[in-house]
Protein backbone atom coordinates (compact mmCIF):
# COMPACT_ATOMS: atom_id res chain seq x y z
CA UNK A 1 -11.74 17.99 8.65
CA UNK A 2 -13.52 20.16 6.15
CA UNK A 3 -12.47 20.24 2.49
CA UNK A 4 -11.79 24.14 2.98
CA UNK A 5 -9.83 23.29 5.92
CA UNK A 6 -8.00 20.39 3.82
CA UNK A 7 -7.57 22.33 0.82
CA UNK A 8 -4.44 24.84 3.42
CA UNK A 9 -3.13 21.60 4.43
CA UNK A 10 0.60 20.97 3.43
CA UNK A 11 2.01 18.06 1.43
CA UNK A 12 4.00 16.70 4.23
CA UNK A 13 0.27 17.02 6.79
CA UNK A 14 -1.26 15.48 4.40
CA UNK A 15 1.26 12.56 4.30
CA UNK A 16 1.62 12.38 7.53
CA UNK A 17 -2.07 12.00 8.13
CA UNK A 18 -2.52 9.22 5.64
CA UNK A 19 0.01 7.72 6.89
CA UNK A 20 -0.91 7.45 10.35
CA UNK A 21 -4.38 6.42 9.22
CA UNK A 22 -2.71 3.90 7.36
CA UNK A 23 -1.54 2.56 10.79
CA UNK A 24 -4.30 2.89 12.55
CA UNK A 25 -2.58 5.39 15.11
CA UNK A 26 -3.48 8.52 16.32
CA UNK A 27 -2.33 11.80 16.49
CA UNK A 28 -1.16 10.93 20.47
CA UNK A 29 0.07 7.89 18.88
CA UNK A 30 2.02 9.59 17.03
CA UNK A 31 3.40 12.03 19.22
CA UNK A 32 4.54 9.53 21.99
CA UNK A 33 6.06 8.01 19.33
CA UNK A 34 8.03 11.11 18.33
CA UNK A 35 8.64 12.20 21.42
CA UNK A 36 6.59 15.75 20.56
CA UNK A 37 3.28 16.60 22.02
CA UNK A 38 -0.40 15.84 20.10
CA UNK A 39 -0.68 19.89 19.81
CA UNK A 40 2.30 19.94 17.59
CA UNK A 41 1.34 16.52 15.48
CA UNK A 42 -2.04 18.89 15.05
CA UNK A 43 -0.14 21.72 13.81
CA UNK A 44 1.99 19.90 11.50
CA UNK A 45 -1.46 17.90 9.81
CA UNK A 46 -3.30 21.11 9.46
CA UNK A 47 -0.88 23.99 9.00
CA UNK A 48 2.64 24.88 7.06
CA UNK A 49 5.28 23.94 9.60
CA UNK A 50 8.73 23.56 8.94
CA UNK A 51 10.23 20.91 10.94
CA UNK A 52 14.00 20.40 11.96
CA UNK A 53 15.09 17.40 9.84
CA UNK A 54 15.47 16.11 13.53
CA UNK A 55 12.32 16.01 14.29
CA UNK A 56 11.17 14.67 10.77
CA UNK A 57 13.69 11.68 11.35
CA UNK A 58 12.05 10.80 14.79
CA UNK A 59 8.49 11.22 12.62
CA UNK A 60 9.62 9.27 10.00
CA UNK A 61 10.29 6.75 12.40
CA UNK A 62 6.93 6.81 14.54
CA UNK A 63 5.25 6.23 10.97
CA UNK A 64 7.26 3.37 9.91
CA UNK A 65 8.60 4.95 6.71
CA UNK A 66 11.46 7.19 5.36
CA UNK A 67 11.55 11.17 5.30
CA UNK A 68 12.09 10.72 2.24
CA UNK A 69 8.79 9.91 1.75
CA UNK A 70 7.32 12.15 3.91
CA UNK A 71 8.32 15.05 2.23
CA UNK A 72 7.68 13.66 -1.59
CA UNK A 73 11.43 13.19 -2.30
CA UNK A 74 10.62 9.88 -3.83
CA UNK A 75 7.40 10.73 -5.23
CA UNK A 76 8.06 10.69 -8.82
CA UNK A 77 11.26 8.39 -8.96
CA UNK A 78 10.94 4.46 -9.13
CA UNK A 79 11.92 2.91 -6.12
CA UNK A 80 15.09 0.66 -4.91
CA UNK A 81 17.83 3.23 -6.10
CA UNK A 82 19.71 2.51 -2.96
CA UNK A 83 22.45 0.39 -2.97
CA UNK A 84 21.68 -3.31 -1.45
CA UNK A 85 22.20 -3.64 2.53
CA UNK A 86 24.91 -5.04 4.14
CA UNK A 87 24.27 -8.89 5.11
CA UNK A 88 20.95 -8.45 3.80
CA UNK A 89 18.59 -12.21 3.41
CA UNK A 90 15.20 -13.45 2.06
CA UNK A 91 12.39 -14.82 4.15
CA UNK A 92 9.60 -16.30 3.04
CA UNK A 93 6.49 -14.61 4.83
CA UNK A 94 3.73 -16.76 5.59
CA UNK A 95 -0.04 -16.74 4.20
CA UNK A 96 -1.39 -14.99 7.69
CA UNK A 97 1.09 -11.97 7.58
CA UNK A 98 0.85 -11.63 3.88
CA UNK A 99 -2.97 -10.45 4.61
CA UNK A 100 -1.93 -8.09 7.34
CA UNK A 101 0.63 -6.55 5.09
CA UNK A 102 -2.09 -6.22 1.78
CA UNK A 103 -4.15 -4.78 4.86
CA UNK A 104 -7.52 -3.49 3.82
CA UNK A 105 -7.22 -1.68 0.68
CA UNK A 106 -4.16 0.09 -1.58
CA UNK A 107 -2.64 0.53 -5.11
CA UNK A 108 -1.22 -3.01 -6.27
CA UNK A 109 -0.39 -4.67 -9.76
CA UNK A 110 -2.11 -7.29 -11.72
CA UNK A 111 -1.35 -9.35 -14.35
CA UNK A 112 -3.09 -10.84 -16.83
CA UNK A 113 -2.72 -13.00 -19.80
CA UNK A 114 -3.27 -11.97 -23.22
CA UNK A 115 -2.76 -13.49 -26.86
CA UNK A 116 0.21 -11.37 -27.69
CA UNK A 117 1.41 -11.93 -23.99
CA UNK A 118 1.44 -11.25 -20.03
CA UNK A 119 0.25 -7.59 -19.45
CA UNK A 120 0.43 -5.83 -16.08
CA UNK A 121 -0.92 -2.98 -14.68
CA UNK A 122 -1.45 -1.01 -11.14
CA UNK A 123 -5.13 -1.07 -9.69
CA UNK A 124 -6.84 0.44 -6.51
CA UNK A 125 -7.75 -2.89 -4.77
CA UNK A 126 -9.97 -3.90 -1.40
CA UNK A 127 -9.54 -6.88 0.61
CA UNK A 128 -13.03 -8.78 1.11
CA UNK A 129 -12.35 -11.50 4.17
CA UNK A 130 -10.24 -13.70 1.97
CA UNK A 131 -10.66 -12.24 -1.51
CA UNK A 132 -9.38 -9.56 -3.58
CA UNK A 133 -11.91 -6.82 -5.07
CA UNK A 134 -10.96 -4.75 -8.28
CA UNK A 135 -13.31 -2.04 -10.03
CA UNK A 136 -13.01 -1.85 -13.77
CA UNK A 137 -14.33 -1.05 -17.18
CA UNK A 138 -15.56 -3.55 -19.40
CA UNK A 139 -13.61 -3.30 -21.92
CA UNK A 140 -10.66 -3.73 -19.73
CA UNK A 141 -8.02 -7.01 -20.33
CA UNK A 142 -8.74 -7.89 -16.30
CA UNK A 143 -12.79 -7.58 -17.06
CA UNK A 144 -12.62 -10.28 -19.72
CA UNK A 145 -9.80 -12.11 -18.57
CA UNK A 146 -12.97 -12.23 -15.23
CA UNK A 147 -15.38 -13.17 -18.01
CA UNK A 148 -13.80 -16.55 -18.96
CA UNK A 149 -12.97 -17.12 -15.01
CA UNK A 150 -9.29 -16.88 -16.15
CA UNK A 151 -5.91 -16.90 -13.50
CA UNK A 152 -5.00 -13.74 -12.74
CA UNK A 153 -1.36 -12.36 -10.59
CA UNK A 154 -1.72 -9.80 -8.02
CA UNK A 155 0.89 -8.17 -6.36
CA UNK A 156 1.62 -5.71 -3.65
CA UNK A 157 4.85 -4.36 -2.44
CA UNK A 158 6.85 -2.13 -0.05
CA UNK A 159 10.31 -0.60 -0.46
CA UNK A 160 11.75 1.23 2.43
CA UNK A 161 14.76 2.84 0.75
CA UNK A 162 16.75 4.23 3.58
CA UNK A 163 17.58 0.68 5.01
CA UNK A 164 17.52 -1.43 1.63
CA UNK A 165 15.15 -3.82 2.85
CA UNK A 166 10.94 -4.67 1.73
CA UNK A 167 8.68 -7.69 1.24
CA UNK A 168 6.38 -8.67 -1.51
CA UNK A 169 3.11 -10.39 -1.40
CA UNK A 170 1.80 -12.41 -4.06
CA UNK A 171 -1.60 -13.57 -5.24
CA UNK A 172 -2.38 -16.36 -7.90
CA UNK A 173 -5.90 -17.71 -8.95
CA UNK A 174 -8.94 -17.03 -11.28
CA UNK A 175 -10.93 -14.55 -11.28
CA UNK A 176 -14.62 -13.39 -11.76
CA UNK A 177 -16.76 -10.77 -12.54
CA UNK A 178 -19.61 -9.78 -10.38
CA UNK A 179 -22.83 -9.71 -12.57
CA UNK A 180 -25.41 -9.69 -9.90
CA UNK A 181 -26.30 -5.79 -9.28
CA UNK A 182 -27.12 -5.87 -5.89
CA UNK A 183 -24.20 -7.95 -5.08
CA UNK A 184 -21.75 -5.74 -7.26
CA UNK A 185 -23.57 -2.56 -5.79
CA UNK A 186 -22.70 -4.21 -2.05
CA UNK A 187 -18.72 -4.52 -2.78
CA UNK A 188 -18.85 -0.87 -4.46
CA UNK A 189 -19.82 0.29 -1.20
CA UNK A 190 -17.66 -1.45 0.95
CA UNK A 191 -14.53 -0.31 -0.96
CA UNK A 192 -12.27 2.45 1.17
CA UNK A 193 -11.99 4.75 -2.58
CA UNK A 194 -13.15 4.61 -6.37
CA UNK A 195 -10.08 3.88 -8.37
CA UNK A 196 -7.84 6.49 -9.03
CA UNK A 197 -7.84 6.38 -12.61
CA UNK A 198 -11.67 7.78 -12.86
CA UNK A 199 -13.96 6.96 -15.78
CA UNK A 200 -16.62 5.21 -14.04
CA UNK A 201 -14.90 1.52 -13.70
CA UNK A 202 -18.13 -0.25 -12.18
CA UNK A 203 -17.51 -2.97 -13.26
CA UNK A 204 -16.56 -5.60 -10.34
CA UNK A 205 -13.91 -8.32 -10.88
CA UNK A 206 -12.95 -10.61 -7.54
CA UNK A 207 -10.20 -12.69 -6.96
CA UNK A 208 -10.41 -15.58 -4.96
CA UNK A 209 -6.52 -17.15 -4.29
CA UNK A 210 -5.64 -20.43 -4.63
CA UNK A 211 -1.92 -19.40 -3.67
CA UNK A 212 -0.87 -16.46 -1.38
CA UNK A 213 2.84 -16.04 -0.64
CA UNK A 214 5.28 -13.34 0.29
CA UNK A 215 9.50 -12.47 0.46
CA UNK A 216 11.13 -9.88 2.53
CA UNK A 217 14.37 -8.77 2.08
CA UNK A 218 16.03 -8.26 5.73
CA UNK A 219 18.93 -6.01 6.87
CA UNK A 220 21.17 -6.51 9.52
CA UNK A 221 20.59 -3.51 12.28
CA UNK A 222 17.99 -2.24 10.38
CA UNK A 223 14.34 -1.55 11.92
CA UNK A 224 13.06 -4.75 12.84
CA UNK A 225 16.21 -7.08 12.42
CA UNK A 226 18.61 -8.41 14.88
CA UNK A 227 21.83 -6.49 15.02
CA UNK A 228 23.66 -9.45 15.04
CA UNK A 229 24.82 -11.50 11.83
CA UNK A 230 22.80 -15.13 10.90
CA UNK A 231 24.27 -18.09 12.60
């Protein structure tokens, strides 16, 4: 799509649309999902609909998220102001479907250790086979914290508030910067965005794991979950 054609796209289109990319699906995905045709999944993405909060349950659903989200309820609120679930539990996810759920890029939070103590902070980040890719300044605590090849945290997370329940993946082990241009250049191009926060961060800082592990908080009868209770 065009940028002029973008620019008349609606706040839920354009969440829908990133969030189908975000699953890989597409827009006949979608509607089978939804039970709606791919005509209508176009209109919604690149006009100024107005669903029936039917419908925008049974999309909400086909995506995998809330409507809630879809429509920018949440946007500006911090998440998990829903009261816990009813015989909810903890799993521990393992290393393999901690990558899937980082997937190939997104907006996590690192942490870092400085003299006066731990800082953390949310970065754009992109997954490199089995390593974590950050762009920077220099100046930045996670460039020099790179610099001495200190231990860094990552970690990512997802909250779906209408059944109580998420997971959260964490990453532990040091971290470098990349000094070689042609290298740095390289991972620069293979990231899916420049970081959100602007201001030329070039500078490339990788972290390569030593520990990757992962909790999700289950619901009973929610998405996912058997409806029956633990043994």
């Amino acid at each position: 799509m065009n940028p002029a054609a973008r620019h008349h796209m609606s706040d839920l289109g354009r969440r829908v649309e990133a969030r189908r990319t975000q699953l890989g699906l597409s827009r006949e995905d979608v509607a089978a999902r939804a039970g709606s045709t791919p005509g209508y999944i176009d209109l919604l993405e690149e006009q100024l609909p107005s669903p029936a909060i039917e419908f925008l349950v049974r999309l909400a659903n086909a995506l995998e998220t809330t409507v809630q989200d879809l429509t920018g309820y949440t946007a500006d609120l911090a998440p998990g102001r829903a009261h816990a679930g009813h015989h909810a539990r903890m799993v521990e996810i393992d290393e393999t479907e901690c990558w899937a759920l980082l997937d190939d890029h997104g907006v996590g939070r690192v942490a870092v250790t400085r003299d006066d103590g731990p800082e953390i902070f949310p970065m754009n980040y992109q997954v490199v086979g089995r390593e974590v890719l950050f762009m920077t300044t220099e100046d930045t605590p996670l460039a020099r914290a790179a610099g001495g090849g200190a231990a860094i945290a990552f970690e990512e997370d997802h909250v779906d508030e209408a059944f109580s329940q998420g997971w959260s993946v964490l990453l532990v082990g040091p971290a470098r910067k990349v000094s070689d241009p042609a290298t740095a250049q390289t991972l620069r191009a293979a990231a899916y965005s420049t970081p959100w926060a602007g201001e030329r961060r070039d500078t490339v800082v990788v972290l390569s794991p030593r520990r990757v592990t992962g909790r999700r908080v289950l619901v009973q009868g929610a998405p996912g979950t058997s409806s029956a209770p633990e043994p």
